[in-house]
N, C-alpha and C. Protein backbone atom coordinates (compact mmCIF):
# COMPACT_ATOMS: atom_id res chain seq x y z
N UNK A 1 0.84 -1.18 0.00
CA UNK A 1 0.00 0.00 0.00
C UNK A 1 0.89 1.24 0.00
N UNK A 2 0.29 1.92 -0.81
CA UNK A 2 1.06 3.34 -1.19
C UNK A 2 0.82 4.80 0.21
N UNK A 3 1.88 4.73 0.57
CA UNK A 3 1.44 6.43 1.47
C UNK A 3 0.85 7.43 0.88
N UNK A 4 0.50 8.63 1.43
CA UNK A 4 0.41 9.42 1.13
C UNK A 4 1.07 10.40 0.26
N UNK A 5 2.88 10.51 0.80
CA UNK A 5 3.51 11.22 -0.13
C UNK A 5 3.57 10.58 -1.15
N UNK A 6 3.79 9.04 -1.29
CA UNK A 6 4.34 8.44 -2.40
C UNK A 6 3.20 8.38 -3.91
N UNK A 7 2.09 8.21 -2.90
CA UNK A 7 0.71 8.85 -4.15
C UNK A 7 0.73 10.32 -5.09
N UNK A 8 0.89 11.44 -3.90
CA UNK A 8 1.46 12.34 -4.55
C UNK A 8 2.54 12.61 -5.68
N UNK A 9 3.69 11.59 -5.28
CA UNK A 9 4.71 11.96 -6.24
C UNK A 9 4.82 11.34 -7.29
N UNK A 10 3.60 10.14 -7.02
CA UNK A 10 3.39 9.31 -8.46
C UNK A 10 2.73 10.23 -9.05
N UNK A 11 1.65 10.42 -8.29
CA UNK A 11 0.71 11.82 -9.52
C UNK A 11 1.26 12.83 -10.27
N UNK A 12 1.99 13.14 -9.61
CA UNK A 12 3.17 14.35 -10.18
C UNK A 12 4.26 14.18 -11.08
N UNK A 13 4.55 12.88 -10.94
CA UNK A 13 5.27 12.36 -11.86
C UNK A 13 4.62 12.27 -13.14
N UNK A 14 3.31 11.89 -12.54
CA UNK A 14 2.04 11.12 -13.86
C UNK A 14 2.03 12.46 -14.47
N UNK A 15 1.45 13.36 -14.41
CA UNK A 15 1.23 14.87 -14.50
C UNK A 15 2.52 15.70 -15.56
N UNK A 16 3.87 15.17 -14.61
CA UNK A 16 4.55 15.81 -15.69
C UNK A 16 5.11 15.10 -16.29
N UNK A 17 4.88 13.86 -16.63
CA UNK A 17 5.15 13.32 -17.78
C UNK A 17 4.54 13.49 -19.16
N UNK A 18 3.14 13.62 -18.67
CA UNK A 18 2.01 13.89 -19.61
C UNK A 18 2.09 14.71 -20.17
N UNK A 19 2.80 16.01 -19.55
CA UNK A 19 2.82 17.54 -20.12
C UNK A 19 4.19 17.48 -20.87
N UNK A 20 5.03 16.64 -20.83
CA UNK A 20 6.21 16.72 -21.63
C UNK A 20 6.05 15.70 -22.57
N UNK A 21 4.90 14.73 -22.94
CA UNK A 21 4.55 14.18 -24.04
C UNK A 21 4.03 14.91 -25.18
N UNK A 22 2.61 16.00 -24.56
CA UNK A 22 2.18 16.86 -25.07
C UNK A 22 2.79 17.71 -25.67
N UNK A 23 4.04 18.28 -25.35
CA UNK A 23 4.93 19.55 -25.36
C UNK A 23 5.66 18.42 -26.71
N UNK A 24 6.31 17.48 -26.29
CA UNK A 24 7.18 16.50 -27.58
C UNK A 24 5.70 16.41 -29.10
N UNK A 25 4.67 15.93 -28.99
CA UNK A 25 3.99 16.24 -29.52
C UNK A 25 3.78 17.13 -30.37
N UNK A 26 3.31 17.91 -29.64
CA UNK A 26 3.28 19.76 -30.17
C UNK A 26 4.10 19.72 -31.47
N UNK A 27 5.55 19.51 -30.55
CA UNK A 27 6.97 20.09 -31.48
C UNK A 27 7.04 19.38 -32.22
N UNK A 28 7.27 17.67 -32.49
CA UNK A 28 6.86 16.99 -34.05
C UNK A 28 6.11 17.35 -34.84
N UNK A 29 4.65 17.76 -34.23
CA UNK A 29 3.51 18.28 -34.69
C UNK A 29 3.93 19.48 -36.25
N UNK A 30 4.08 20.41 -35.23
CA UNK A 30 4.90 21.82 -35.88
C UNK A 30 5.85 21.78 -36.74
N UNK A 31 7.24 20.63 -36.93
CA UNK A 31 7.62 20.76 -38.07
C UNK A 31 7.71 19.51 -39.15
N UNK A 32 6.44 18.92 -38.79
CA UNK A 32 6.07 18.57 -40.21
C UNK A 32 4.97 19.06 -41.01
N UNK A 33 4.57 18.28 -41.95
CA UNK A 33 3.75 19.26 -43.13
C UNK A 33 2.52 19.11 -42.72
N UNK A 34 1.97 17.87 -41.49
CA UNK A 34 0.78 17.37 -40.92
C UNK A 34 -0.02 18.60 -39.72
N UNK A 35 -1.32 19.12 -40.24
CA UNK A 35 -2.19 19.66 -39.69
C UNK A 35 -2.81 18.73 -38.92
N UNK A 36 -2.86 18.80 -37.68
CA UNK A 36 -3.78 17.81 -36.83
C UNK A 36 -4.51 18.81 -36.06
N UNK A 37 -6.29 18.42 -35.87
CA UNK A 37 -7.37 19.16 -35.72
C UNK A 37 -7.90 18.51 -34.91
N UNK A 38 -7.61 18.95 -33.56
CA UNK A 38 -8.92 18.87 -32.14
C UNK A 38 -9.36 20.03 -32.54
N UNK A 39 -10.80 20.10 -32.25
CA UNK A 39 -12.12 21.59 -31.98
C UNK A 39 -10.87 21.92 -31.00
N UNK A 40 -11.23 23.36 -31.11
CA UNK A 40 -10.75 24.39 -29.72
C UNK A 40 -9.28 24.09 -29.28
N UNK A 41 -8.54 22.87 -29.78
CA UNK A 41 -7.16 22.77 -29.14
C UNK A 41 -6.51 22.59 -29.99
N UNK A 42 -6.52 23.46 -31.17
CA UNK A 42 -5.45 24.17 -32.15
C UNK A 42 -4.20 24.50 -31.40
N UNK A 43 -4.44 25.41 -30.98
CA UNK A 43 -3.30 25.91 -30.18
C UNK A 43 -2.22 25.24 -29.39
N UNK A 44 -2.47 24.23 -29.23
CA UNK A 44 -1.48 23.15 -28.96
C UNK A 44 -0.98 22.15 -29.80
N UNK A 45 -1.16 22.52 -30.97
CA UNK A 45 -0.82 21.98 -31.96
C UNK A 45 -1.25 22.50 -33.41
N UNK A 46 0.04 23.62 -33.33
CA UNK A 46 -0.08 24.81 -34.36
C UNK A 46 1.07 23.58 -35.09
N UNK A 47 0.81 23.80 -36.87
CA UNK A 47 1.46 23.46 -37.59
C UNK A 47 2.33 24.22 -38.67
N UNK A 48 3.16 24.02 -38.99
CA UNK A 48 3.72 25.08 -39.87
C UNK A 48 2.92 25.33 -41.65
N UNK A 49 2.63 23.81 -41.89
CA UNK A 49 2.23 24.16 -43.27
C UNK A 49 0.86 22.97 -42.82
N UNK A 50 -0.24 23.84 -44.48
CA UNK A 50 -1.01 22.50 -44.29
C UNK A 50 -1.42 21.65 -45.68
N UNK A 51 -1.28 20.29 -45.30
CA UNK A 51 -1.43 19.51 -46.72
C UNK A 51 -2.79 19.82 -47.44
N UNK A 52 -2.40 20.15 -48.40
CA UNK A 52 -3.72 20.36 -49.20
C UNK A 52 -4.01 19.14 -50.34
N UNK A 53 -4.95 18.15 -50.32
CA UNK A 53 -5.43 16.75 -50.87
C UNK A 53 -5.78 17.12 -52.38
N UNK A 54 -6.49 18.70 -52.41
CA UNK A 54 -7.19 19.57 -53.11
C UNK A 54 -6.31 20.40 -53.79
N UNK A 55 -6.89 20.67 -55.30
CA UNK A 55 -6.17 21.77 -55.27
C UNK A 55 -7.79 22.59 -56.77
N UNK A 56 -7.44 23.77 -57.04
CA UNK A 56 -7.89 23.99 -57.95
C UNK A 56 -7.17 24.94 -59.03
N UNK A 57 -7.33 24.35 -60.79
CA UNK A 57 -6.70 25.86 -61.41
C UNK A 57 -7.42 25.18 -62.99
N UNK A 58 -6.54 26.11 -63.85
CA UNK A 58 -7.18 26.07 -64.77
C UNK A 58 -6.21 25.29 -65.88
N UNK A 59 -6.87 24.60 -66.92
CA UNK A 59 -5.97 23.95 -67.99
C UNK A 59 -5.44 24.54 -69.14
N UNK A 60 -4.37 24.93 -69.11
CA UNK A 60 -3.57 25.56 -70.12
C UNK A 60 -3.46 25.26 -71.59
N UNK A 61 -3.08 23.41 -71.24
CA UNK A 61 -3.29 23.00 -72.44
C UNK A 61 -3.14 21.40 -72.52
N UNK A 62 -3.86 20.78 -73.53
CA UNK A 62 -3.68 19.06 -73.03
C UNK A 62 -2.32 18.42 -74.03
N UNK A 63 -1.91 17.87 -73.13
CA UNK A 63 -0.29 17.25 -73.62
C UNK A 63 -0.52 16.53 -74.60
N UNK A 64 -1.51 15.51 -73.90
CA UNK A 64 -2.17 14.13 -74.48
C UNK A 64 -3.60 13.55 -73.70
N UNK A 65 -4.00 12.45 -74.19
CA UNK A 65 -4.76 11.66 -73.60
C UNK A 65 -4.69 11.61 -71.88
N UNK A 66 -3.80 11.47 -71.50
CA UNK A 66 -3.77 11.51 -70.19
C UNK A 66 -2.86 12.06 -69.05
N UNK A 67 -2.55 13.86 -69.80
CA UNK A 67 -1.61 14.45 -69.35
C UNK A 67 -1.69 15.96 -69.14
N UNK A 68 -2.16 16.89 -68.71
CA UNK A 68 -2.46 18.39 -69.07
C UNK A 68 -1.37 19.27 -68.64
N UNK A 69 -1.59 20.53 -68.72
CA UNK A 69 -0.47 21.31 -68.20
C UNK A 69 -1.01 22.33 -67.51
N UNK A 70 -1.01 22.79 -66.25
CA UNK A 70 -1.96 24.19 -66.25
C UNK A 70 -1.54 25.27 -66.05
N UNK A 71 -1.99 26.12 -66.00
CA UNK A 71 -2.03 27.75 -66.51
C UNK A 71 -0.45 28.03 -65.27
N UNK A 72 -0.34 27.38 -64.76
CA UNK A 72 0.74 28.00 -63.37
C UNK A 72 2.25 27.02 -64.22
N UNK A 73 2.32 26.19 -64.85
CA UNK A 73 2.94 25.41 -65.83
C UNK A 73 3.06 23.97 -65.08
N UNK A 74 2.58 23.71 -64.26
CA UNK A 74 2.74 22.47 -63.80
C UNK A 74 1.73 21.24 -64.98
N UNK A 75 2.62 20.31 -65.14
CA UNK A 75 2.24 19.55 -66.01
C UNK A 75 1.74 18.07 -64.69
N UNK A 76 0.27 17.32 -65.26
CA UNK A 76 -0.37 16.91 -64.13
C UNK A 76 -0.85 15.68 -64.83
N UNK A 77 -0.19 14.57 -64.33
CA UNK A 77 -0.52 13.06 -64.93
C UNK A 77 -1.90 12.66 -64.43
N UNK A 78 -2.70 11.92 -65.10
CA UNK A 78 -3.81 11.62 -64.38
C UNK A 78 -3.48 9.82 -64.22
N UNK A 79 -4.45 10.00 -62.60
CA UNK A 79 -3.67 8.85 -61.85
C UNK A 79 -4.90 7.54 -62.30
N UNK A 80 -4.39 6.40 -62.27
CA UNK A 80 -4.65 5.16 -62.47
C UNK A 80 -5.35 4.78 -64.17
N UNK A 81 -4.79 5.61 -64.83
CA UNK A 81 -5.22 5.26 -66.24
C UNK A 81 -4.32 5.31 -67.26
N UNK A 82 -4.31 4.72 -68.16
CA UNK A 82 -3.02 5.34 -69.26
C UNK A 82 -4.18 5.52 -71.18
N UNK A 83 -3.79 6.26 -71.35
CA UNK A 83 -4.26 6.20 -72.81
C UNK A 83 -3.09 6.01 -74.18
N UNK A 84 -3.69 5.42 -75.15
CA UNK A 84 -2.72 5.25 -76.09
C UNK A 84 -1.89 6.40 -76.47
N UNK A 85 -0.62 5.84 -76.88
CA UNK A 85 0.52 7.32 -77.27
C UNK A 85 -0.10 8.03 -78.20
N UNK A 86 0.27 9.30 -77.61
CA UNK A 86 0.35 10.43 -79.35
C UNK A 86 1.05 11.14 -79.59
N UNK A 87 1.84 11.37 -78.46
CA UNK A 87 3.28 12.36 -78.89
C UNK A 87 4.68 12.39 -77.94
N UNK A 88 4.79 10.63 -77.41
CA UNK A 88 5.78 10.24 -76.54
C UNK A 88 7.30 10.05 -78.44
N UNK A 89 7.73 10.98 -78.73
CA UNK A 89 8.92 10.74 -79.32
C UNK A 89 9.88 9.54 -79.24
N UNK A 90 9.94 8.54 -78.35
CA UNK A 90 10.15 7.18 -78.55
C UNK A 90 9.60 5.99 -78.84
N UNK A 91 8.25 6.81 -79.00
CA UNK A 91 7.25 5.41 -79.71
C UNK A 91 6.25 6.13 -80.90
N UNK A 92 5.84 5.09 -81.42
CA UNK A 92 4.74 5.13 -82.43
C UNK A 92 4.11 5.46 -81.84
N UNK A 93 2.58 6.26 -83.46
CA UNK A 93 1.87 6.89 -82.08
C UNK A 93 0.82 5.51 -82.48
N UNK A 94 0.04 4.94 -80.97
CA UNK A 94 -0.47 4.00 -81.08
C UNK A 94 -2.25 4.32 -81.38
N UNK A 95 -2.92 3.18 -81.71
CA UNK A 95 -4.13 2.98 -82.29
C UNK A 95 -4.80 3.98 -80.96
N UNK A 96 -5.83 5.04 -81.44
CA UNK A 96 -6.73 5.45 -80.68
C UNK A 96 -6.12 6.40 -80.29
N UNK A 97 -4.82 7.21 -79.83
CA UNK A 97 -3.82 7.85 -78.94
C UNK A 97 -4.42 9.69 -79.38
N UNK A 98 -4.55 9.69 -80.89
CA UNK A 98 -4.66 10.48 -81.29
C UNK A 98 -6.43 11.18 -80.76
N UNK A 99 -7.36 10.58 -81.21
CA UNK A 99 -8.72 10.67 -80.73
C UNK A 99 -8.51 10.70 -79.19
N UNK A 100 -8.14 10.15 -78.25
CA UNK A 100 -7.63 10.49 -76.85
C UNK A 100 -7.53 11.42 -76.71
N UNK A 101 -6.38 11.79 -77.15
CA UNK A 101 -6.03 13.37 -76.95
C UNK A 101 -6.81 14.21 -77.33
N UNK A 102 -7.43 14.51 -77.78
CA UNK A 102 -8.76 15.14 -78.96
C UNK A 102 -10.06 15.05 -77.79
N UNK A 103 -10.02 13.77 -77.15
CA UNK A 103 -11.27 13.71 -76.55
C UNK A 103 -10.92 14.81 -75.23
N UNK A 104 -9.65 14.57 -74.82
CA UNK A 104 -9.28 15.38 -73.39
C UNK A 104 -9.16 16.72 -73.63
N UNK A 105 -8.91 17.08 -74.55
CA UNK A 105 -8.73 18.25 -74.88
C UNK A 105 -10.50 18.95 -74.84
N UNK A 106 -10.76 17.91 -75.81
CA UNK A 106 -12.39 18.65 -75.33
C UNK A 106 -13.05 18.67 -74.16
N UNK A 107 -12.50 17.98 -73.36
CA UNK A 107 -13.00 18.09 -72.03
C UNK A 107 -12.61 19.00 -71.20
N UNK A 108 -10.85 19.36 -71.10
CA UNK A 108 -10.65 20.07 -69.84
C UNK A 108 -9.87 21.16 -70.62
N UNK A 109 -9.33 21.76 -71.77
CA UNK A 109 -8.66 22.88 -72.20
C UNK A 109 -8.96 23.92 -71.79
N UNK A 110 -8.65 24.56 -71.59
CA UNK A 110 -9.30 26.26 -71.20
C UNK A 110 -10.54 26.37 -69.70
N UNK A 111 -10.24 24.88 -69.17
CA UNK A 111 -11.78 24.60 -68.24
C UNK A 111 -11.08 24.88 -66.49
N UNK A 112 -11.77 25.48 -65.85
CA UNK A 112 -11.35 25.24 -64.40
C UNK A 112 -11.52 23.49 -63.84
N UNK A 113 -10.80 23.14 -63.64
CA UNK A 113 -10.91 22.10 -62.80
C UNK A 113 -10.55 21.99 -61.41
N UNK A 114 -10.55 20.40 -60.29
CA UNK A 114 -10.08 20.51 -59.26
C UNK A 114 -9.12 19.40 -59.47
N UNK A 115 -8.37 19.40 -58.40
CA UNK A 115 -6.98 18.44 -58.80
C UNK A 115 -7.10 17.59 -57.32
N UNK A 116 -7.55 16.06 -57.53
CA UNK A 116 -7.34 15.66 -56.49
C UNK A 116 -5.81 14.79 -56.25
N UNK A 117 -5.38 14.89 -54.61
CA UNK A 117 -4.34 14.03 -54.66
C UNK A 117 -4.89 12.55 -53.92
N UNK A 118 -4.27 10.92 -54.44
CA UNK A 118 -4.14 10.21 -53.91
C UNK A 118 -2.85 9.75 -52.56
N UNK A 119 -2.19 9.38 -53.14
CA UNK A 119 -1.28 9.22 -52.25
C UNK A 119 0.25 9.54 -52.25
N UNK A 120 0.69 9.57 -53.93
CA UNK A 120 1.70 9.79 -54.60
C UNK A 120 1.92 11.09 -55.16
N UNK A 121 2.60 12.19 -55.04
CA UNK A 121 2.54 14.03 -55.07
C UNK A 121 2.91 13.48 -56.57
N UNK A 122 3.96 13.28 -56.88
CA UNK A 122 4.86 13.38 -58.17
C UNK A 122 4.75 11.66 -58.99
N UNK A 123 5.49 12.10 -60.47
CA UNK A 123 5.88 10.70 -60.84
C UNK A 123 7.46 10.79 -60.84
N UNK A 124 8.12 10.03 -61.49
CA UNK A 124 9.19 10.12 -61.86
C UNK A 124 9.88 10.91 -63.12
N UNK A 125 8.71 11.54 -63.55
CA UNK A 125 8.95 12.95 -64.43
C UNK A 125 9.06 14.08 -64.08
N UNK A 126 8.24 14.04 -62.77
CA UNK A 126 7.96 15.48 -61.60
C UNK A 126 6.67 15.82 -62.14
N UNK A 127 5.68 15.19 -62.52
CA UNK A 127 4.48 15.78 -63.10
C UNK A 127 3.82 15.04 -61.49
N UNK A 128 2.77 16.22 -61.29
CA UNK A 128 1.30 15.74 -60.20
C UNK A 128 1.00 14.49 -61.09
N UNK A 129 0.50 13.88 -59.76
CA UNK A 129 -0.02 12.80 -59.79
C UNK A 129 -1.66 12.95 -58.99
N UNK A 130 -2.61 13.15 -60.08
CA UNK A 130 -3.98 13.28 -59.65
C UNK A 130 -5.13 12.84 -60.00
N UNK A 131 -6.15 12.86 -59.39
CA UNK A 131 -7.78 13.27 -59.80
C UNK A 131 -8.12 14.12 -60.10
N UNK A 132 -9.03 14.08 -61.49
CA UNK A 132 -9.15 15.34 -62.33
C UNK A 132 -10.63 15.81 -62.32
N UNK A 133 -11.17 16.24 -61.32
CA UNK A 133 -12.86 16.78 -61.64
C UNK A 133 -12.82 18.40 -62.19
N UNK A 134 -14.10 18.45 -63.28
CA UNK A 134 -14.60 19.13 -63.94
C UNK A 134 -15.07 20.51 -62.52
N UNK A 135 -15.64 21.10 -63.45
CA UNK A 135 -16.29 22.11 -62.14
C UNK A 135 -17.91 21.29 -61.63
N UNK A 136 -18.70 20.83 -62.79
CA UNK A 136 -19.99 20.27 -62.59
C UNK A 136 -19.75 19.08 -61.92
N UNK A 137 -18.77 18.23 -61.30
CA UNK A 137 -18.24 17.15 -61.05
C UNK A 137 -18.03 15.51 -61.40
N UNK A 138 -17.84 15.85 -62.62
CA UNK A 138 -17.43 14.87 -63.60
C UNK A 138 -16.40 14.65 -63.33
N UNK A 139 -16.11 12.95 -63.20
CA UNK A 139 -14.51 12.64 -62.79
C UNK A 139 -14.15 12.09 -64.27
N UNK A 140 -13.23 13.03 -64.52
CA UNK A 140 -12.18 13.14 -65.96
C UNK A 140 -11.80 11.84 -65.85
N UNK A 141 -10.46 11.18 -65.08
CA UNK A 141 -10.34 9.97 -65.40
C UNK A 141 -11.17 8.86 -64.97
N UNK A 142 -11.75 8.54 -64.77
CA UNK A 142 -13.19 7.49 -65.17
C UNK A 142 -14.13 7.80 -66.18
N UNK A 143 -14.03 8.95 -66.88
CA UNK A 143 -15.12 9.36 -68.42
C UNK A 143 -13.83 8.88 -69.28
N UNK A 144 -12.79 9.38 -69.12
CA UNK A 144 -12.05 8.47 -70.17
C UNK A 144 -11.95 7.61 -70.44
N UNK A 145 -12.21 6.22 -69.09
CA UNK A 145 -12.10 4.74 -69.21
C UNK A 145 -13.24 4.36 -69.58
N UNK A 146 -14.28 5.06 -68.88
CA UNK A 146 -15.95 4.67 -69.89
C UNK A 146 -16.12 4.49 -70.80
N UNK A 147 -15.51 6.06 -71.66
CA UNK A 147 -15.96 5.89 -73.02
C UNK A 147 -14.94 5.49 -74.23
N UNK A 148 -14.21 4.56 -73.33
CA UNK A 148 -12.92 4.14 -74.02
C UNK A 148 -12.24 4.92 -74.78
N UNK A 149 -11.65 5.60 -73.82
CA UNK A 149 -10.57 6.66 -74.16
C UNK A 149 -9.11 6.12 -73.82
N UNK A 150 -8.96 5.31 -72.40
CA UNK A 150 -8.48 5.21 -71.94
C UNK A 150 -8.11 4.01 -71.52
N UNK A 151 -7.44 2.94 -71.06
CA UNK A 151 -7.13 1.94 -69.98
C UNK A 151 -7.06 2.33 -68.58
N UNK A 152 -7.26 0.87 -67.77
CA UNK A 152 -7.03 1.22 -66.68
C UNK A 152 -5.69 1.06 -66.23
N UNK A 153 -5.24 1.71 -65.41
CA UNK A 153 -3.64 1.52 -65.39
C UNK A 153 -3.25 1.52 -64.03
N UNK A 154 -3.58 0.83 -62.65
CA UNK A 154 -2.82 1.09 -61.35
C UNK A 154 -1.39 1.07 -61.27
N UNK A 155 -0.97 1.75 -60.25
CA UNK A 155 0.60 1.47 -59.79
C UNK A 155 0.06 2.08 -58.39
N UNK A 156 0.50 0.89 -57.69
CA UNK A 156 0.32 1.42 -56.31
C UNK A 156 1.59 2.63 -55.96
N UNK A 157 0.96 3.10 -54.93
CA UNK A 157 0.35 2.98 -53.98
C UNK A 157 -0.85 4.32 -53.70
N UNK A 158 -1.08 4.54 -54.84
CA UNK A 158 -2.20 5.57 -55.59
C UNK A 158 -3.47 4.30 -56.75
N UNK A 159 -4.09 3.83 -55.65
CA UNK A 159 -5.18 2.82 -56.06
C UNK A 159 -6.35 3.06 -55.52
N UNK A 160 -6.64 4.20 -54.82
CA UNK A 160 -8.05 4.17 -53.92
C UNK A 160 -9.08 4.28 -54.88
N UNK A 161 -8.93 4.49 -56.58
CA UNK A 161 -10.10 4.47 -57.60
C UNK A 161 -9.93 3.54 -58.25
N UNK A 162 -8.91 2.81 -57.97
CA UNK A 162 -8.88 1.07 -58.73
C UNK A 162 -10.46 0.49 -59.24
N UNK A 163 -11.08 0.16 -58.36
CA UNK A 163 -12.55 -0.25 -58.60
C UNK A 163 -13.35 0.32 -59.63
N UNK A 164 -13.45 1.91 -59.24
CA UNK A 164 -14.23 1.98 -60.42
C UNK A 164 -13.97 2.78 -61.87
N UNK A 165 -12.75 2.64 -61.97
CA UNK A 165 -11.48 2.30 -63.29
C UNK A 165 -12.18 1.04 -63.55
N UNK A 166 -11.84 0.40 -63.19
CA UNK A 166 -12.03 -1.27 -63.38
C UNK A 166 -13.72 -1.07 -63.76
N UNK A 167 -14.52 -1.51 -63.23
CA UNK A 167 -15.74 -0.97 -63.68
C UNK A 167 -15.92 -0.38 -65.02
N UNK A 168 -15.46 0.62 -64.95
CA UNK A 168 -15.54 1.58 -66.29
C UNK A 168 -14.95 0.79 -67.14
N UNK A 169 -14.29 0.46 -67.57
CA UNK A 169 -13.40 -0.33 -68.79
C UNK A 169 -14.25 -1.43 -68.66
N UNK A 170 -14.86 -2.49 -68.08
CA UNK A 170 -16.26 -3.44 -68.49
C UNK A 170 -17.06 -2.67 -69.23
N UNK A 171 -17.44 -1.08 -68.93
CA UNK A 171 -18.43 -1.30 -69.23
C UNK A 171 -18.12 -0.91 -70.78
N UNK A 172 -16.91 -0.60 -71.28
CA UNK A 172 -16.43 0.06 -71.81
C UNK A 172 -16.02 -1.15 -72.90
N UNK A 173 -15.45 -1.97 -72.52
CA UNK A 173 -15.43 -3.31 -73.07
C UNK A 173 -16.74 -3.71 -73.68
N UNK A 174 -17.72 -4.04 -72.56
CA UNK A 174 -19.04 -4.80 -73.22
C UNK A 174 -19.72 -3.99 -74.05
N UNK A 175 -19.42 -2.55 -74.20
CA UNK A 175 -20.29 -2.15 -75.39
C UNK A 175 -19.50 -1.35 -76.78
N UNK A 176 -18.06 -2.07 -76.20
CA UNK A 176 -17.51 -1.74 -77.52
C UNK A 176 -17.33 -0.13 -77.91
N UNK A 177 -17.30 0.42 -76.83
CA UNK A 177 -16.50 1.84 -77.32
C UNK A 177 -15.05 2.51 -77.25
N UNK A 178 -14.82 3.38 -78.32
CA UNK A 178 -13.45 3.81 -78.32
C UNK A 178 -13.07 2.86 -79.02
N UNK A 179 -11.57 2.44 -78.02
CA UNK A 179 -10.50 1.51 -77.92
C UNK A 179 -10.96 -0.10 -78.20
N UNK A 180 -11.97 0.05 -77.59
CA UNK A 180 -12.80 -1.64 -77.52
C UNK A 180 -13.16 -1.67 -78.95
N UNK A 181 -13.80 -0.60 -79.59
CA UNK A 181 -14.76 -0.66 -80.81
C UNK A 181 -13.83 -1.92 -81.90
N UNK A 182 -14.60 -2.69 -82.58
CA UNK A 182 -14.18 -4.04 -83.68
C UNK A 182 -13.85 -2.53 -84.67
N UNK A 183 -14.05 -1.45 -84.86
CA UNK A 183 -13.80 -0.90 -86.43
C UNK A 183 -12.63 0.26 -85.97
N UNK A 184 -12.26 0.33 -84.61
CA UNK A 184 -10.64 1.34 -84.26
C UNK A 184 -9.77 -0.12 -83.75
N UNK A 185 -9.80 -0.11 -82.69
CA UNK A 185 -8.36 -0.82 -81.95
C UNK A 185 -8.73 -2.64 -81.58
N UNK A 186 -9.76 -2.46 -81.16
CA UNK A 186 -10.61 -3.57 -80.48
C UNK A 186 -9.83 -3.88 -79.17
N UNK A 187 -9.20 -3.12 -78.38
CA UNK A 187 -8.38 -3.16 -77.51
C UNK A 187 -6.63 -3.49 -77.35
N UNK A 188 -6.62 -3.41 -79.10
CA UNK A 188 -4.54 -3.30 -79.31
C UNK A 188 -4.58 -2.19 -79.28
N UNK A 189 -3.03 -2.00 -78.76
CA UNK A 189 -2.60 -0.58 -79.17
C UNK A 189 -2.09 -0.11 -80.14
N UNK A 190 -1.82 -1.09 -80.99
CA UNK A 190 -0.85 -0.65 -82.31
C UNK A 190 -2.03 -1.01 -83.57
């Protein structure tokens, strides 16, 4: 059985340990890029920057099928799809690549969009790696795989729209559009 003082100095111990977890906290908190949000207890965990998942701007101009550039010059891959080539200089340009590009262009050129992030900022080109919604909220890459514009293309660890990529290209498959169609590609690329 514990005395009296010795209760005390456990508590106090308990007490300031707690407050120098909090305080270690805090300070990891603060210099990384992570905003963490209790109601009302901001203040103990002020951050320096905050991740934004979101972004919004406008499209400058479309690269290709599945590539834009926008008005700030950042050039912005769209994530989990690939469309046939049309102007990669080490390859042919492949079956459909051209109409791709043509289709994206009609979709997002000159258009405000929002830029979502998955999990991956960059590729190995330095282009964003994103989700592309319209302003009315049309998700750009899944209208491309619908209407067979596009393939589906994962690379982890940017898969949280895997599914309905996948989806879209069935349905995209079973009725034979685009890429699928028997009188363009029927699903080759060359």
């Amino acid at each position: 059985m514990m005395t009296k003082k010795q209760s005390i100095l456990a508590l106090g111990i308990f007490f300031i340990g707690t407050v120098l977890l909090v305080l270690l906290f805090s300070y990891i908190v603060s210099k990384s890029d992570v905003r963490i949000s209790f109601p009302k207890w901001n203040i103990f965990f002020p951050a320096s920057k905050k991740i934004s998942l979101e972004e919004t701007g406008t499209v400058k101009r479309v690269v290709d099928g599945d590539t834009i550039e926008m008005e700030n010059g950042e050039k912005v891959r769209y994530i989990g799809i690939n469309t046939p080539e049309s102007v990669d200089p080490r390859r042919a340009i492949e079956c459909f690549g051209k109409e791709a590009s043509a289709y994206n262009k009609n979709l997002v050129e000159g258009k405000e969009v929002r830029l979502v992030k998955d999990v991956s900022d960059r590729d190995k080109y330095g282009r964003l790696l994103r989700f592309v919604y319209l302003e009315n909220g049309t998700f750009v890459n899944e209208l491309l795989v619908r209407e067979g514009y596009a393939f589906v293309a994962s690379y982890p660890p940017d898969i949280s729209k895997q599914d309905i990529f996948r989806t879209a290209e069935i349905v995209a498959k079973k009725e034979g559009r685009g890429l699928w169609s028997e009188t363009t590609c029927n699903g080759k690329k060359e």
